[in-house]
N, C-alpha and C. Protein backbone atom coordinates (compact mmCIF):
# COMPACT_ATOMS: atom_id res chain seq x y z
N UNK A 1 -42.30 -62.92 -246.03
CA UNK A 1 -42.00 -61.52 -245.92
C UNK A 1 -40.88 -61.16 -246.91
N UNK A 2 -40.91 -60.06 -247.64
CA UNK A 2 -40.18 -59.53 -248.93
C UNK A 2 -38.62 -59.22 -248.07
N UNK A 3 -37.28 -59.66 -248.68
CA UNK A 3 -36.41 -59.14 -247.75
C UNK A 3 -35.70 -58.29 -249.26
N UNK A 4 -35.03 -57.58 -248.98
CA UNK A 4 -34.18 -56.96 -249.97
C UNK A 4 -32.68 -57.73 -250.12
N UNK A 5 -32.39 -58.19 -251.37
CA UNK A 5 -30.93 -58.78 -252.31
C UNK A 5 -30.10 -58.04 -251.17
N UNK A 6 -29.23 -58.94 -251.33
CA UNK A 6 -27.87 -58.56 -250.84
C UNK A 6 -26.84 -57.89 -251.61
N UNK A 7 -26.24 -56.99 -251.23
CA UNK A 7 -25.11 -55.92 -251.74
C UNK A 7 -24.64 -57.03 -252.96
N UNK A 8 -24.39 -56.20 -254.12
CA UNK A 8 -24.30 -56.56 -255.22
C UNK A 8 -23.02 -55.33 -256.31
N UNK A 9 -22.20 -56.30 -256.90
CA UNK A 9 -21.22 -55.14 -257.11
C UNK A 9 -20.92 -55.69 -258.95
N UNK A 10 -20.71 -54.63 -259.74
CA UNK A 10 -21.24 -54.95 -261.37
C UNK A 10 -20.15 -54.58 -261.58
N UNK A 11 -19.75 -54.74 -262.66
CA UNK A 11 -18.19 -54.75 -263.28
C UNK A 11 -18.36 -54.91 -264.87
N UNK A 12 -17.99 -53.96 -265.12
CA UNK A 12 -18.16 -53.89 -267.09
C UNK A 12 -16.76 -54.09 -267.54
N UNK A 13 -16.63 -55.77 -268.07
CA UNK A 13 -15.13 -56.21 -268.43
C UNK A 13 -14.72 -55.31 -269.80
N UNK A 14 -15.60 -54.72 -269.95
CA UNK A 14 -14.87 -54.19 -271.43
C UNK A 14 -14.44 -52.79 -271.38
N UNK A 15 -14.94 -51.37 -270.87
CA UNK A 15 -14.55 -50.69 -270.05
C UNK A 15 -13.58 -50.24 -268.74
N UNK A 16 -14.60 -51.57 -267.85
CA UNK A 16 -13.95 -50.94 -266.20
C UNK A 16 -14.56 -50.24 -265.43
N UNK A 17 -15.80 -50.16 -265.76
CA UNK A 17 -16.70 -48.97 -264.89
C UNK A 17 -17.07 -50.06 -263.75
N UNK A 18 -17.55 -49.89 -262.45
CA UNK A 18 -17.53 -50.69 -261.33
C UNK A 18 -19.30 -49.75 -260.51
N UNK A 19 -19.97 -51.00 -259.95
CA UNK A 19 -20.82 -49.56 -259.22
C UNK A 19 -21.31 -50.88 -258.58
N UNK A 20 -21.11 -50.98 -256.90
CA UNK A 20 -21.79 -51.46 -255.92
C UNK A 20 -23.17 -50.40 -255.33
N UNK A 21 -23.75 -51.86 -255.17
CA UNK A 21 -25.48 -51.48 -254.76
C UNK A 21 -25.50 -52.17 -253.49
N UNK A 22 -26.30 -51.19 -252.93
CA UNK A 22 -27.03 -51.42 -251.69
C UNK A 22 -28.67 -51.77 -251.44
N UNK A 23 -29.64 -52.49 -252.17
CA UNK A 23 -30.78 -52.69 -252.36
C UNK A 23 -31.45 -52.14 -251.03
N UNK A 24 -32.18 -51.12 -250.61
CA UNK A 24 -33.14 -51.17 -249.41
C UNK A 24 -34.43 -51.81 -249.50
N UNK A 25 -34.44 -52.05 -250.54
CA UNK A 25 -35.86 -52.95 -250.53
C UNK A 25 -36.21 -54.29 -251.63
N UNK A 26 -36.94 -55.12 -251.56
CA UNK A 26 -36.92 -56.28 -252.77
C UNK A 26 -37.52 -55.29 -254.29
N UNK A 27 -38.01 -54.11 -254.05
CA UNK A 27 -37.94 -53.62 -255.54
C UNK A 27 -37.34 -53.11 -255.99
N UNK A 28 -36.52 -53.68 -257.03
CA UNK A 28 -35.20 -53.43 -257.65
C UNK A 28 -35.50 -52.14 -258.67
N UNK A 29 -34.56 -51.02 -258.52
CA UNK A 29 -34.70 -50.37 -259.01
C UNK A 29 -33.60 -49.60 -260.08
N UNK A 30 -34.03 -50.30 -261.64
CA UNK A 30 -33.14 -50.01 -262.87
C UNK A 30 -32.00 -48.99 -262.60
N UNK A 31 -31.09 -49.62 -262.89
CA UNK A 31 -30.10 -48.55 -263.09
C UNK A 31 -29.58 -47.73 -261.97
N UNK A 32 -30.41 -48.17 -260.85
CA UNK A 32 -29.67 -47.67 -258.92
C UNK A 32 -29.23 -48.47 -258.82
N UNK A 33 -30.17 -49.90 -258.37
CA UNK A 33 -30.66 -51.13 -257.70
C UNK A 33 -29.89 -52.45 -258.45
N UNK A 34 -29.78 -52.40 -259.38
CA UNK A 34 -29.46 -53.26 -260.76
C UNK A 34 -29.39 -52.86 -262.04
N UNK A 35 -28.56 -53.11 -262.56
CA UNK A 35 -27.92 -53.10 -264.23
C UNK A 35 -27.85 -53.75 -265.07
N UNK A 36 -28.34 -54.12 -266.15
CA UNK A 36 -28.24 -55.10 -267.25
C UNK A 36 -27.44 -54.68 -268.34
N UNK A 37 -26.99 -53.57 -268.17
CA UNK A 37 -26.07 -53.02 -269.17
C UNK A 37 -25.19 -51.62 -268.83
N UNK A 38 -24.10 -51.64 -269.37
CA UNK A 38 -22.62 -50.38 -268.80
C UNK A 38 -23.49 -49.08 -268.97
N UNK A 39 -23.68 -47.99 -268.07
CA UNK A 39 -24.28 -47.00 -268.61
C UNK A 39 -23.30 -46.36 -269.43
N UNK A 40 -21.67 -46.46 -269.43
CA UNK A 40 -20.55 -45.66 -269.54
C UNK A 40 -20.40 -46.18 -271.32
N UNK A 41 -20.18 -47.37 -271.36
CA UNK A 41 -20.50 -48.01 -273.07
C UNK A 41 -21.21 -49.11 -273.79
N UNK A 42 -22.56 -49.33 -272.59
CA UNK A 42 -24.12 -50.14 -273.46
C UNK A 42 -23.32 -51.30 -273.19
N UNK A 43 -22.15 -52.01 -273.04
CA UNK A 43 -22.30 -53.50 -272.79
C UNK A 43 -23.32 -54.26 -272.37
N UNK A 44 -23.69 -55.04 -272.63
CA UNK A 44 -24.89 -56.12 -272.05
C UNK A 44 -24.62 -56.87 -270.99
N UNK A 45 -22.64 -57.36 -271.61
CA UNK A 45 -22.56 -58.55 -270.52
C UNK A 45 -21.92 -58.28 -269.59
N UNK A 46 -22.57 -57.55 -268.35
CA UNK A 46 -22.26 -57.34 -267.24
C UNK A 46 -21.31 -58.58 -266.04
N UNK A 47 -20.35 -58.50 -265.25
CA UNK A 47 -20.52 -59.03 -264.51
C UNK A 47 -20.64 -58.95 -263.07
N UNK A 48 -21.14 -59.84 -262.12
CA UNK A 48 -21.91 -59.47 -261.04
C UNK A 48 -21.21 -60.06 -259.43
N UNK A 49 -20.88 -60.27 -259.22
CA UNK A 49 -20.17 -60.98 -257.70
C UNK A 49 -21.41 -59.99 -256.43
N UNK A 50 -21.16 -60.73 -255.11
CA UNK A 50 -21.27 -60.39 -253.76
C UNK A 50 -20.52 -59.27 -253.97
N UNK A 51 -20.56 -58.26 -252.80
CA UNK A 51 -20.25 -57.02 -252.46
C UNK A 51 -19.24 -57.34 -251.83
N UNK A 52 -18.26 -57.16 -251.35
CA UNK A 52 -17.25 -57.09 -250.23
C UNK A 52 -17.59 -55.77 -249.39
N UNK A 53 -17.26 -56.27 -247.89
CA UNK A 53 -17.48 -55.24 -246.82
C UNK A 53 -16.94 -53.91 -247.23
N UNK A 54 -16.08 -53.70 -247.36
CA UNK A 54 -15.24 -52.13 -248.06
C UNK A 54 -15.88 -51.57 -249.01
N UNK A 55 -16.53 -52.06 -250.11
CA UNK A 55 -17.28 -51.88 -251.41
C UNK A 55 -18.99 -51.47 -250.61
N UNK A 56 -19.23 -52.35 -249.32
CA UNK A 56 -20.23 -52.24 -249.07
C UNK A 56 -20.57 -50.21 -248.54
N UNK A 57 -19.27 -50.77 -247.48
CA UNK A 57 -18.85 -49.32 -246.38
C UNK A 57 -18.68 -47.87 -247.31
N UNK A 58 -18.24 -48.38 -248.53
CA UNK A 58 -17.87 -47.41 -249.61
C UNK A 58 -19.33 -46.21 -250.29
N UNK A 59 -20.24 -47.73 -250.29
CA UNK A 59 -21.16 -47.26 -251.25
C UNK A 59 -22.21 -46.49 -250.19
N UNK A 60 -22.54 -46.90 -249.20
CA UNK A 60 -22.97 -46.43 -248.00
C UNK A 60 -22.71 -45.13 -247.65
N UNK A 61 -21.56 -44.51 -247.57
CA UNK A 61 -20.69 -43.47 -246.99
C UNK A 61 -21.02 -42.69 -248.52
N UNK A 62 -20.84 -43.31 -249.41
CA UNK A 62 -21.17 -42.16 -250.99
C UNK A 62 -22.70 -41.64 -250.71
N UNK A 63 -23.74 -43.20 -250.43
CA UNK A 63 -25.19 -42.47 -250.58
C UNK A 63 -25.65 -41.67 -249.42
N UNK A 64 -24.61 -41.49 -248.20
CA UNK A 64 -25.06 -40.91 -247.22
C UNK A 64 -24.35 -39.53 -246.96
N UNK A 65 -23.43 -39.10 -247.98
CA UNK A 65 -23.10 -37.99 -248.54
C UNK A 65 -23.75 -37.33 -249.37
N UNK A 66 -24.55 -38.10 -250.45
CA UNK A 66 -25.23 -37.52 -251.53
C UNK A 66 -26.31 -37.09 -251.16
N UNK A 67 -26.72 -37.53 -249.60
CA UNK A 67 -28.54 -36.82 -249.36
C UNK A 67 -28.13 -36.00 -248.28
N UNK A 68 -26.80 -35.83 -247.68
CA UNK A 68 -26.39 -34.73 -246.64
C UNK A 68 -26.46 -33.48 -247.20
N UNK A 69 -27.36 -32.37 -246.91
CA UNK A 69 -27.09 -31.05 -247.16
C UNK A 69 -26.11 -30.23 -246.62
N UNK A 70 -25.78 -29.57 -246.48
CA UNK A 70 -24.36 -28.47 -246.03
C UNK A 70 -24.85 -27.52 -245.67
């Protein structure tokens, strides 16, 4: 059975741009889901660690603001 990646948090050493993911499903989806490169300045070499709980709670609380209407 397909499970979805675990919280995943990207870090562009040459910049500083930061963006934890929350995968809901095993299809990864470019540029939500996963990154192979800085959208902020095209770096390639991304790097990648586990999520930490706060980073997790963070990103959660952002995407569950962004689909709340008012």
């Amino acid at each position: 059975m397909p499970m979805p990646p675990l919280p995943r948090t990207f870090i562009c050493p040459q910049c500083g741009w930061q963006r934890t993911t929350t995968p809901a499903s095993d299809a990864l989806r470019l540029n939500i889901d996963w990154f192979y490169r800085c959208p902020v300045c095209q770096h390639t070499e991304l790097e990648t660690r586990p999520a930490s709980r706060t980073e997790i709670m963070r990103a959660r609380l952002t995407q569950l603001l962004r689909n709340t209407r008012f």
